[in-house]
PDB file of N, CA and C in Angstrom:
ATOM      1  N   UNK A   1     313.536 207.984 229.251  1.00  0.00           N
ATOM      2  CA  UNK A   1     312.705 207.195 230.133  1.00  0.00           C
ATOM      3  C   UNK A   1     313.564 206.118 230.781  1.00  0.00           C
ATOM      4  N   UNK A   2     313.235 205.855 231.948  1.00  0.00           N
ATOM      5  CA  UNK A   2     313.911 204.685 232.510  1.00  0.00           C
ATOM      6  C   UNK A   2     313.356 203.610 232.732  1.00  0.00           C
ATOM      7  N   UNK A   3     313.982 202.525 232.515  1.00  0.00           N
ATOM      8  CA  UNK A   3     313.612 201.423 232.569  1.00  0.00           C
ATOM      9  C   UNK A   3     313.767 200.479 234.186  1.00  0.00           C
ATOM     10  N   UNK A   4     313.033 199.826 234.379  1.00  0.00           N
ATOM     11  CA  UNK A   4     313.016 199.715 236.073  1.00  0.00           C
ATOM     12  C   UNK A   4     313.425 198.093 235.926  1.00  0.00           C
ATOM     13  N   UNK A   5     314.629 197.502 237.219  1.00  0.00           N
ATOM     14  CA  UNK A   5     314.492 195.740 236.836  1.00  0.00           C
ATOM     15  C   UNK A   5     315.419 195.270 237.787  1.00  0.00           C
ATOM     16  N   UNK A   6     315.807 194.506 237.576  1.00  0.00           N
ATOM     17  CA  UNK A   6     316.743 192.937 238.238  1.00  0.00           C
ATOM     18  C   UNK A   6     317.593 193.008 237.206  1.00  0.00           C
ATOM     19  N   UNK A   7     318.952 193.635 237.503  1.00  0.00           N
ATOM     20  CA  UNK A   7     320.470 192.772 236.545  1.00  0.00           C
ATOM     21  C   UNK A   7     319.913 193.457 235.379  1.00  0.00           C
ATOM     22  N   UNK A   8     319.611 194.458 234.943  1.00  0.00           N
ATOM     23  CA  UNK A   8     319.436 194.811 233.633  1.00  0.00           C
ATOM     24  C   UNK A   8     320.468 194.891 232.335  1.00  0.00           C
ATOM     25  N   UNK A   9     320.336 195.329 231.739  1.00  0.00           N
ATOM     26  CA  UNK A   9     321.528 195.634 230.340  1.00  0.00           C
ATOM     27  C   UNK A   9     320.869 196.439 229.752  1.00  0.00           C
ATOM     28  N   UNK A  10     321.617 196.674 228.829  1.00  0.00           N
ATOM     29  CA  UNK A  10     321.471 198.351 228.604  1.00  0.00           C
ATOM     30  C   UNK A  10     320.224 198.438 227.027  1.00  0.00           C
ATOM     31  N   UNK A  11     319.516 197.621 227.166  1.00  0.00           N
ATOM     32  CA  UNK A  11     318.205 197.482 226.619  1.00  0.00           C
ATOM     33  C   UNK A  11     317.030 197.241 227.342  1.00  0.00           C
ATOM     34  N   UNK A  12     317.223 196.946 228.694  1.00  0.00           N
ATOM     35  CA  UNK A  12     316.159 196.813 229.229  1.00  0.00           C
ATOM     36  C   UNK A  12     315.784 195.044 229.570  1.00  0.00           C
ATOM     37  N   UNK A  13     316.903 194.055 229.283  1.00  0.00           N
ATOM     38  CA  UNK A  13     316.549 192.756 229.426  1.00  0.00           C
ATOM     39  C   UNK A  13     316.783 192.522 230.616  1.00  0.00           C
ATOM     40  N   UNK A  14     316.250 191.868 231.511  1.00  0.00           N
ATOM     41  CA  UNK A  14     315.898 191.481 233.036  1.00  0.00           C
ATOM     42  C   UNK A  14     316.814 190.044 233.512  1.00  0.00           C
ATOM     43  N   UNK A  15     316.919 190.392 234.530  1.00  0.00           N
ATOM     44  CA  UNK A  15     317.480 188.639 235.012  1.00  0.00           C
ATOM     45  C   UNK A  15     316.410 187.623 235.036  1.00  0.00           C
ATOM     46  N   UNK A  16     314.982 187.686 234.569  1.00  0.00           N
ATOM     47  CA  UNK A  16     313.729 187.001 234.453  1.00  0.00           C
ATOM     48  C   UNK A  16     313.856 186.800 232.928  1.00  0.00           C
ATOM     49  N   UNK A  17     313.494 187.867 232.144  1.00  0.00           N
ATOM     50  CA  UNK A  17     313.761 187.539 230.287  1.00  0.00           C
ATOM     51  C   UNK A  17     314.916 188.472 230.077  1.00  0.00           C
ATOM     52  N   UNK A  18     315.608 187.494 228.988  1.00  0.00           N
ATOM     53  CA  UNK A  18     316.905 188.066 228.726  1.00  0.00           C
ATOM     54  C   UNK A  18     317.172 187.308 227.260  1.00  0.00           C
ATOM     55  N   UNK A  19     315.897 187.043 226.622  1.00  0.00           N
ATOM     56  CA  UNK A  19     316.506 187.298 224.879  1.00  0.00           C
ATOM     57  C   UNK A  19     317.060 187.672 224.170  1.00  0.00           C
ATOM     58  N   UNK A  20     317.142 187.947 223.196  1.00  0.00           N
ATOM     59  CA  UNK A  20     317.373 189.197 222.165  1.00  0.00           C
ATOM     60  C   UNK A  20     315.772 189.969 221.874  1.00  0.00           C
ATOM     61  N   UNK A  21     315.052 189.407 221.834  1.00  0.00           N
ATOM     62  CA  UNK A  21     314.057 190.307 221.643  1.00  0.00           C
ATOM     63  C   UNK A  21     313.075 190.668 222.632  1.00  0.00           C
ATOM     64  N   UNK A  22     313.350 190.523 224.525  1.00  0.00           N
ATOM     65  CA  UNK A  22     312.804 191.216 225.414  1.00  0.00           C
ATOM     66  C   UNK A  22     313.606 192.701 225.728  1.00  0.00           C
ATOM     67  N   UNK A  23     312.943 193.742 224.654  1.00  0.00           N
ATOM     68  CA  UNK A  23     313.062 194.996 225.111  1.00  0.00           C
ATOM     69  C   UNK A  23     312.204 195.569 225.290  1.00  0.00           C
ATOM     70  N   UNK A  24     310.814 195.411 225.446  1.00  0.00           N
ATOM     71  CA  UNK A  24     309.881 196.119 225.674  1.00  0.00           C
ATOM     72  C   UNK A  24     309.421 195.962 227.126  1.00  0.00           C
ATOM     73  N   UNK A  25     309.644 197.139 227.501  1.00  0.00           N
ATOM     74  CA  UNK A  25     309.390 197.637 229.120  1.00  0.00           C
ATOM     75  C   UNK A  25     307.693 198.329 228.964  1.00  0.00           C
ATOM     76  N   UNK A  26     306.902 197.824 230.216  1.00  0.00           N
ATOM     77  CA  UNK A  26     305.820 198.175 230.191  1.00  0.00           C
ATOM     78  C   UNK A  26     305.323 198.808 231.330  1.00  0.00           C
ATOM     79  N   UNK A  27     304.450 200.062 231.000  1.00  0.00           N
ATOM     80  CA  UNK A  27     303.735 200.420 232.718  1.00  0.00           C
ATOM     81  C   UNK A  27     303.270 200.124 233.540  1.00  0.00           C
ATOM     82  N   UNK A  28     303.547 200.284 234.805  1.00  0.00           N
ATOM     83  CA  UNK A  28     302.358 199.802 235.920  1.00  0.00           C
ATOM     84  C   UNK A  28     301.319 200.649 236.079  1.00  0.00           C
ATOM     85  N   UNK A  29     299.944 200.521 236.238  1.00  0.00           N
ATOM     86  CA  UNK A  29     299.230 201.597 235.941  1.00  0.00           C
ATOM     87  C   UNK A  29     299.430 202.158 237.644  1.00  0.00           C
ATOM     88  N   UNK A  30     299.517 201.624 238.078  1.00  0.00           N
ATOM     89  CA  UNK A  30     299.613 202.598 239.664  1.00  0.00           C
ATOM     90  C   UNK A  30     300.407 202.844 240.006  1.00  0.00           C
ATOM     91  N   UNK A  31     302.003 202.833 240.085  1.00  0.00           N
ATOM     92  CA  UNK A  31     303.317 203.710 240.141  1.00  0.00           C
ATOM     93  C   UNK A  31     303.680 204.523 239.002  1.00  0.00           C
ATOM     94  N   UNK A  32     303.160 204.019 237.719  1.00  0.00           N
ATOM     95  CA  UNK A  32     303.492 204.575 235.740  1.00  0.00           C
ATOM     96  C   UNK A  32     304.938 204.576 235.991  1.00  0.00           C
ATOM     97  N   UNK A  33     305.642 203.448 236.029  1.00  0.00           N
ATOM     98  CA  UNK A  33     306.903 203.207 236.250  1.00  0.00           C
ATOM     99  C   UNK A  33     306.848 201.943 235.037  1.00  0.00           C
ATOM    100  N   UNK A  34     308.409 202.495 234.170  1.00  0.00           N
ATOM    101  CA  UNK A  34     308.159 201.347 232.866  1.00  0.00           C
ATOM    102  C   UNK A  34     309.166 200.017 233.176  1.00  0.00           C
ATOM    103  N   UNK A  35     308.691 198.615 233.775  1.00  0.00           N
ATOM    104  CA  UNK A  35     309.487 197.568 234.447  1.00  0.00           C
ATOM    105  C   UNK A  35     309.995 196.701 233.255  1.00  0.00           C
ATOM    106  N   UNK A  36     310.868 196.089 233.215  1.00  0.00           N
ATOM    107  CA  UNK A  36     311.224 195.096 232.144  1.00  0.00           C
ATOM    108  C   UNK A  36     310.378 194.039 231.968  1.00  0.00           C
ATOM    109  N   UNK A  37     309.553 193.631 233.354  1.00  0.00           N
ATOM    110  CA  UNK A  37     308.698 192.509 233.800  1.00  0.00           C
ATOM    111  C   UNK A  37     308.210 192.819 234.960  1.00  0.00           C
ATOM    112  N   UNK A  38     306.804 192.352 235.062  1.00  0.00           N
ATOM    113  CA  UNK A  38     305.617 192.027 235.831  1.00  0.00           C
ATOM    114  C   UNK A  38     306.714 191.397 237.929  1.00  0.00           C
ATOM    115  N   UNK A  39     307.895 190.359 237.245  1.00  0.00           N
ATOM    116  CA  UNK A  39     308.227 190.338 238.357  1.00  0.00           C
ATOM    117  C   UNK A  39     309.549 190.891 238.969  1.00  0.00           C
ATOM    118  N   UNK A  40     310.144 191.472 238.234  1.00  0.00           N
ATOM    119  CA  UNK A  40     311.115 192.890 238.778  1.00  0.00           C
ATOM    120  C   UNK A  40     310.273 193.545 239.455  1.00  0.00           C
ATOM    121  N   UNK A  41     309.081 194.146 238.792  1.00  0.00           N
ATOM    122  CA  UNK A  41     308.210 194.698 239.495  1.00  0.00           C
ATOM    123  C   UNK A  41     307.618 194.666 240.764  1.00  0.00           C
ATOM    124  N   UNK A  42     307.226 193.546 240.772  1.00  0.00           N
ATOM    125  CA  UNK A  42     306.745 192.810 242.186  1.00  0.00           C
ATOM    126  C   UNK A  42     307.918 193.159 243.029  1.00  0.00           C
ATOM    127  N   UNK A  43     308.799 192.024 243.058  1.00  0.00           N
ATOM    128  CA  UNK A  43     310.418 192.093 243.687  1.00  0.00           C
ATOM    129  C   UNK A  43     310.443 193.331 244.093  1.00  0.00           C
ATOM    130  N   UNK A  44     310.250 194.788 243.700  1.00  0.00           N
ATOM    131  CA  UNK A  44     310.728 195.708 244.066  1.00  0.00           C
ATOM    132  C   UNK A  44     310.088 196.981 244.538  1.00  0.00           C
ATOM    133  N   UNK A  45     309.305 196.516 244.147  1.00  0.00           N
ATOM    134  CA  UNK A  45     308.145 197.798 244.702  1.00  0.00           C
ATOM    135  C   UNK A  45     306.916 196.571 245.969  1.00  0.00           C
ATOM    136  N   UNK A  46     306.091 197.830 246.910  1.00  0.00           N
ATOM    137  CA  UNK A  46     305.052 197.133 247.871  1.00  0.00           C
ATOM    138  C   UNK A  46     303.876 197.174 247.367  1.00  0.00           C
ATOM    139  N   UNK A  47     303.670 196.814 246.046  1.00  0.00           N
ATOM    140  CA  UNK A  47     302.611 196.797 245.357  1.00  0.00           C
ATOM    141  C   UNK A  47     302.518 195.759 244.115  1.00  0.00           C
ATOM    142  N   UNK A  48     301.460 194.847 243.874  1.00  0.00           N
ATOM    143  CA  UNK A  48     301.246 194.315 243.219  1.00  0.00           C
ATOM    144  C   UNK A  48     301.527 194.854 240.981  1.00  0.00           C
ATOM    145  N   UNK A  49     301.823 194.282 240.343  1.00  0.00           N
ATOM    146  CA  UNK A  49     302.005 195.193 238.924  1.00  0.00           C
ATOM    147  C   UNK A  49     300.370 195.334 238.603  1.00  0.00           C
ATOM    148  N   UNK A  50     300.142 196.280 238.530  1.00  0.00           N
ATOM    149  CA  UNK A  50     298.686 196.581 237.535  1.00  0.00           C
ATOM    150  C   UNK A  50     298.579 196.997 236.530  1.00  0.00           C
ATOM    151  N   UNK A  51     297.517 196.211 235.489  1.00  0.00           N
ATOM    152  CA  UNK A  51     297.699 196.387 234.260  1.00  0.00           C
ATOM    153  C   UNK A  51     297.311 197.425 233.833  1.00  0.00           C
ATOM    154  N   UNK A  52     297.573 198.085 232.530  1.00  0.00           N
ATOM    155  CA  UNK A  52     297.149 199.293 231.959  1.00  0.00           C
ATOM    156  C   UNK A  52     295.830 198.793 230.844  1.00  0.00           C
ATOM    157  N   UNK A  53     295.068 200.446 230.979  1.00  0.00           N
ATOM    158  CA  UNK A  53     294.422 199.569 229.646  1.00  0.00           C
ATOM    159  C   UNK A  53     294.571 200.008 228.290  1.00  0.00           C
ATOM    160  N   UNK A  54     294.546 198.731 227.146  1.00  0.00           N
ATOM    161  CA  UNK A  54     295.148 199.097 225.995  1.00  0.00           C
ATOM    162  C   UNK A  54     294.591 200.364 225.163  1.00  0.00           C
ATOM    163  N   UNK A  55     293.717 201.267 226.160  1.00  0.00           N
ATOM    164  CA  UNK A  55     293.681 202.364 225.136  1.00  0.00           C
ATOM    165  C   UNK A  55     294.513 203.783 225.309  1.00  0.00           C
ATOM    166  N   UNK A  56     294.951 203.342 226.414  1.00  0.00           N
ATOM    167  CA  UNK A  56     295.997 204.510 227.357  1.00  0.00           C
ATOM    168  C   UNK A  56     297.429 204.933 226.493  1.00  0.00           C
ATOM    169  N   UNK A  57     297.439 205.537 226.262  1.00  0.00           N
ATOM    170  CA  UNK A  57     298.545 206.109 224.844  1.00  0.00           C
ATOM    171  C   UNK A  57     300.082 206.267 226.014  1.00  0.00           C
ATOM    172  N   UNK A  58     301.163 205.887 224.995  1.00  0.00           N
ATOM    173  CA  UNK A  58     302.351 205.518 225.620  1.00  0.00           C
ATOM    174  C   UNK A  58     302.589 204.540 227.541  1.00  0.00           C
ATOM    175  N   UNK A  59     302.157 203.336 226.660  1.00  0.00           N
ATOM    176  CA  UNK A  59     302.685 202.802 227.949  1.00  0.00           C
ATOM    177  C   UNK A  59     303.129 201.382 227.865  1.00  0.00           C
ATOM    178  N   UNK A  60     303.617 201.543 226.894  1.00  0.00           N
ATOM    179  CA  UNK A  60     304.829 200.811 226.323  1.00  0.00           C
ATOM    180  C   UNK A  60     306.292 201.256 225.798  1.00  0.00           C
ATOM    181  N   UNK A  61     307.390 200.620 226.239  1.00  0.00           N
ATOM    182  CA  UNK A  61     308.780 201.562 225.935  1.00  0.00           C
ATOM    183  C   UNK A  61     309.819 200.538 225.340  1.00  0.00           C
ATOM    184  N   UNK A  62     309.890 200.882 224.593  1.00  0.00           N
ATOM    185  CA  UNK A  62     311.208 200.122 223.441  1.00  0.00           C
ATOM    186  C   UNK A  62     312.327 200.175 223.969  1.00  0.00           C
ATOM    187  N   UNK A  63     313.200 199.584 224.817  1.00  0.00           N
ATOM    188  CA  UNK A  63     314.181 199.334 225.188  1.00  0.00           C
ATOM    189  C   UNK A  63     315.371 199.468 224.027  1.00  0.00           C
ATOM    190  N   UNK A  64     315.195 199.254 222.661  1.00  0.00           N
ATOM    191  CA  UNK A  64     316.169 199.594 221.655  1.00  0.00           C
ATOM    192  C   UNK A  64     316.456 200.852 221.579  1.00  0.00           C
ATOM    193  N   UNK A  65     315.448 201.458 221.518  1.00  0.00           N
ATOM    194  CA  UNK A  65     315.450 203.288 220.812  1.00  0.00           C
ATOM    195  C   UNK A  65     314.872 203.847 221.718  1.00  0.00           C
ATOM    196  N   UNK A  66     313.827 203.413 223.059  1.00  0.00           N
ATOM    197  CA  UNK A  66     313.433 204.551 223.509  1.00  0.00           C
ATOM    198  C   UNK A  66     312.579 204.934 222.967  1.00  0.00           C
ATOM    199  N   UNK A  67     311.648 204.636 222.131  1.00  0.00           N
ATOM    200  CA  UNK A  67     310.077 205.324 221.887  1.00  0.00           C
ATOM    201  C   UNK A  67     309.162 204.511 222.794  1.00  0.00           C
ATOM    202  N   UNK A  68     308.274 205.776 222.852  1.00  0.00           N
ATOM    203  CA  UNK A  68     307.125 205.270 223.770  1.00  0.00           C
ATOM    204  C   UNK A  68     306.024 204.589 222.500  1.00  0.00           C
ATOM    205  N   UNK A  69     305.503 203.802 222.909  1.00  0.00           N
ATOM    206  CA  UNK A  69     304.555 203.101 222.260  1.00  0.00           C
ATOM    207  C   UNK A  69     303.330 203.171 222.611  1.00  0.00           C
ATOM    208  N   UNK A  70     301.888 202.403 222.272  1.00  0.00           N
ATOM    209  CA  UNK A  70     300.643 202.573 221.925  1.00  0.00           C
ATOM    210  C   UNK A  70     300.527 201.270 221.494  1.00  0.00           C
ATOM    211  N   UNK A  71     299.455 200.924 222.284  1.00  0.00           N
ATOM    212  CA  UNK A  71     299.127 199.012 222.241  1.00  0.00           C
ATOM    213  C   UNK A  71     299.391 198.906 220.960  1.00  0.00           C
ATOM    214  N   UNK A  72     297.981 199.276 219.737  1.00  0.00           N
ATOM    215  CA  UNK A  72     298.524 199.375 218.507  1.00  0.00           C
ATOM    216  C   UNK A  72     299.613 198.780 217.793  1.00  0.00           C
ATOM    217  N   UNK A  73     300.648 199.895 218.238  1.00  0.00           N
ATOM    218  CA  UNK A  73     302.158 199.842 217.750  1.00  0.00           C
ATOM    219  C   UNK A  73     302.830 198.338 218.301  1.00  0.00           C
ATOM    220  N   UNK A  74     302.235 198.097 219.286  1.00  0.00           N
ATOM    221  CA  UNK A  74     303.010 197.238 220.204  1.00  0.00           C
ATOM    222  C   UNK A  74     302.969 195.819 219.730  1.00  0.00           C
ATOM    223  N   UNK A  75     301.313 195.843 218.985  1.00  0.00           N
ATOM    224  CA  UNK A  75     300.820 194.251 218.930  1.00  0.00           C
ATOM    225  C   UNK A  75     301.510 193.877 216.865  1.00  0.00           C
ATOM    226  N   UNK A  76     302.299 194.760 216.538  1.00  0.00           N
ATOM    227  CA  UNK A  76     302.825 194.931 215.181  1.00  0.00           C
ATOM    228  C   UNK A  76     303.813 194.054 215.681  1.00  0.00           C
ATOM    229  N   UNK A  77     304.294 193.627 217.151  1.00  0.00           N
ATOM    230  CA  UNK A  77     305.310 192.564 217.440  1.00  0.00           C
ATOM    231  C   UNK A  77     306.692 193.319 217.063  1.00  0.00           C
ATOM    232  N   UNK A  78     307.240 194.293 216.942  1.00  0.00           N
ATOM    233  CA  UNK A  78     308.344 195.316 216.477  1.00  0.00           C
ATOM    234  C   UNK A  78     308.216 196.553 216.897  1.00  0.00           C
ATOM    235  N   UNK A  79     309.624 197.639 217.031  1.00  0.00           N
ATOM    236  CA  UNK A  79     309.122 198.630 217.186  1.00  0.00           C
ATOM    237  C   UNK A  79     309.115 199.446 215.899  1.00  0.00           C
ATOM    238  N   UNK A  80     308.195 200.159 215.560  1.00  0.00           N
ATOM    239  CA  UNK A  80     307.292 200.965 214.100  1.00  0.00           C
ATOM    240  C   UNK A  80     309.043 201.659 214.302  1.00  0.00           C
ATOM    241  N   UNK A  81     309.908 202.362 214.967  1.00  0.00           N
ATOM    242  CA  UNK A  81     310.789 203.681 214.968  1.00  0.00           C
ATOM    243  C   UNK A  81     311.576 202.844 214.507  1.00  0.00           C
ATOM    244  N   UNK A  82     312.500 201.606 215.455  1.00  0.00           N
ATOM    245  CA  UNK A  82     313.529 201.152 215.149  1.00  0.00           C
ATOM    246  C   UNK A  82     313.555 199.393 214.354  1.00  0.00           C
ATOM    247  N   UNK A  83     312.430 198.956 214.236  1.00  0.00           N
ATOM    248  CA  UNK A  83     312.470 197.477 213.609  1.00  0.00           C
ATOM    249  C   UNK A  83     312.567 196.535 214.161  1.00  0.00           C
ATOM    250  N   UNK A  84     312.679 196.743 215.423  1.00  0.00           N
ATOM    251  CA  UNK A  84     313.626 195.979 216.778  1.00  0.00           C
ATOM    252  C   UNK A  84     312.474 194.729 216.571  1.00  0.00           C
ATOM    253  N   UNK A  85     312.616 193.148 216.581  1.00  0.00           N
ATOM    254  CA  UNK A  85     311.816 192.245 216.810  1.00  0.00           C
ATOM    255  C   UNK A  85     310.951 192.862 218.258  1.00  0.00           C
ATOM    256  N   UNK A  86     310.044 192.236 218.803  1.00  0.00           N
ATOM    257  CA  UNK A  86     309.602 192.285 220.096  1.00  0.00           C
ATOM    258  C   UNK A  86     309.608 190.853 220.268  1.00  0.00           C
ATOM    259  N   UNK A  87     309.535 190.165 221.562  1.00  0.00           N
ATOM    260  CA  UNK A  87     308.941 188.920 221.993  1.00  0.00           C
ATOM    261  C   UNK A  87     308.087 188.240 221.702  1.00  0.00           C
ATOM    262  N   UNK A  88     307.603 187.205 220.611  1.00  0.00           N
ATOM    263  CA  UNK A  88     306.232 186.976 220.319  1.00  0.00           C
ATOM    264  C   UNK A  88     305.493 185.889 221.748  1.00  0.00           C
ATOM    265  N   UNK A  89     306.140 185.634 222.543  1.00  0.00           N
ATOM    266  CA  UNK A  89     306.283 184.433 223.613  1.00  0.00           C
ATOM    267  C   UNK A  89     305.106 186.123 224.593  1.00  0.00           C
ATOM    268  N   UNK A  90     305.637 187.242 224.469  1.00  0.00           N
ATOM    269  CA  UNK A  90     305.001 188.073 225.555  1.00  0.00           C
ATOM    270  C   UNK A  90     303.206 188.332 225.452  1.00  0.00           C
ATOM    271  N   UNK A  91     302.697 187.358 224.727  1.00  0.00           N
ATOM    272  CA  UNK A  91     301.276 187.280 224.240  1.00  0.00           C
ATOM    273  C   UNK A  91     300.805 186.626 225.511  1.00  0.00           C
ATOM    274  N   UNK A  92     301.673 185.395 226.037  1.00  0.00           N
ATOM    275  CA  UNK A  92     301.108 184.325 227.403  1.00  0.00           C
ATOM    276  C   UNK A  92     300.841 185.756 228.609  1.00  0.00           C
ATOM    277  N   UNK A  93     301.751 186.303 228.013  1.00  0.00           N
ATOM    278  CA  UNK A  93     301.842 187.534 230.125  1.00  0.00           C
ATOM    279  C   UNK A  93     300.401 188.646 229.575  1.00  0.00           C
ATOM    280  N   UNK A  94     299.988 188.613 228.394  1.00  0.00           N
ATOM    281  CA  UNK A  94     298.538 189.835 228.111  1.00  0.00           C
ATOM    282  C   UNK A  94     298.046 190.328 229.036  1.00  0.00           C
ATOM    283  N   UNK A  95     297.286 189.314 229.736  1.00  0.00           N
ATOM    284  CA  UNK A  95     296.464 189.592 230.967  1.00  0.00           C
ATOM    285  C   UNK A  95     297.513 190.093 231.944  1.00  0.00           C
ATOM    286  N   UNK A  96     297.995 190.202 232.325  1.00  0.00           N
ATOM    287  CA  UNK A  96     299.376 190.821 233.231  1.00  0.00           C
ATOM    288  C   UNK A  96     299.241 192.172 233.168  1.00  0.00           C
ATOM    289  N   UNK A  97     299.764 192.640 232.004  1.00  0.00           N
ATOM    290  CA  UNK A  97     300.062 193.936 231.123  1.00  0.00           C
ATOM    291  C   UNK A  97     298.667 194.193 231.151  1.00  0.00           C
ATOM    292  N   UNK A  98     297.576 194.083 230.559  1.00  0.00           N
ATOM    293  CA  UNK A  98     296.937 195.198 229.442  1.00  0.00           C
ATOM    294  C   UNK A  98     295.542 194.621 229.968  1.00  0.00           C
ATOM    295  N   UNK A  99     294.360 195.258 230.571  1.00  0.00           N
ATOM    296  CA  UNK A  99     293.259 195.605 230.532  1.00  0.00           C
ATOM    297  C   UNK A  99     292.492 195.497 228.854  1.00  0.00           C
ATOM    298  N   UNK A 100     292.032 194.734 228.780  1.00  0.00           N
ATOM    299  CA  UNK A 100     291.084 194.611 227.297  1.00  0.00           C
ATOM    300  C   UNK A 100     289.845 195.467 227.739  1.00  0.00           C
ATOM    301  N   UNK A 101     289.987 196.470 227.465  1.00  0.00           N
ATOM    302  CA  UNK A 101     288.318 197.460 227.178  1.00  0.00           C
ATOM    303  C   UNK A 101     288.275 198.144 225.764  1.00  0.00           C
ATOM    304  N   UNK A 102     288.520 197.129 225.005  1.00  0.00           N
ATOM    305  CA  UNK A 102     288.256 197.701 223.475  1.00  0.00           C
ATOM    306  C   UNK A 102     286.481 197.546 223.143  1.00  0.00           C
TER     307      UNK A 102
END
């Protein structure tokens, strides 16, 4: 899977977040293109980022290992395959990312 961005590295960290633990690339629901961030996204495509909703299976991507993820998996703050921390700071961008229709 590829990861879409600004200045990337070879995990998927963006010239916007560039932690150690921003590797999780997420879908846009209307291109299904996996961006490092909401504004790589913007920046680069003629379309606004739209969120997915959290019941939509793989649309989250681990920039460590490359598994696709599942909100679920995602909100464990790690990835379940490789252990990788995730961002706990990426809770403020929710509404961005993820449609709540639970």
């Amino acid at each position: 899977m590829k990861i879409h961005g600004i200045n990337l590295d070879y995990k998927g960290r963006c010239i916007h977040y560039h932690n150690k633990n921003d590797i999780v690339a997420l879908m846009c629901q209307q291109c299904h293109q996996f961006y490092a961030c909401y504004k790589c996204h913007d920046a680069l495509n003629n379309h606004l980022f739209k969120a997915v909703s959290v019941k939509q299976l793989h649309n989250i991507l681990c920039g460590n290992c490359q598994t696709l993820l599942n909100y679920d998996q995602y909100k464990m703050n790690y990835c379940p395959n490789c252990q990788h921390q995730f961002n706990a700071k990426c809770v403020f961008h929710h509404s961005i990312y993820f449609k709540n229709e639970l």
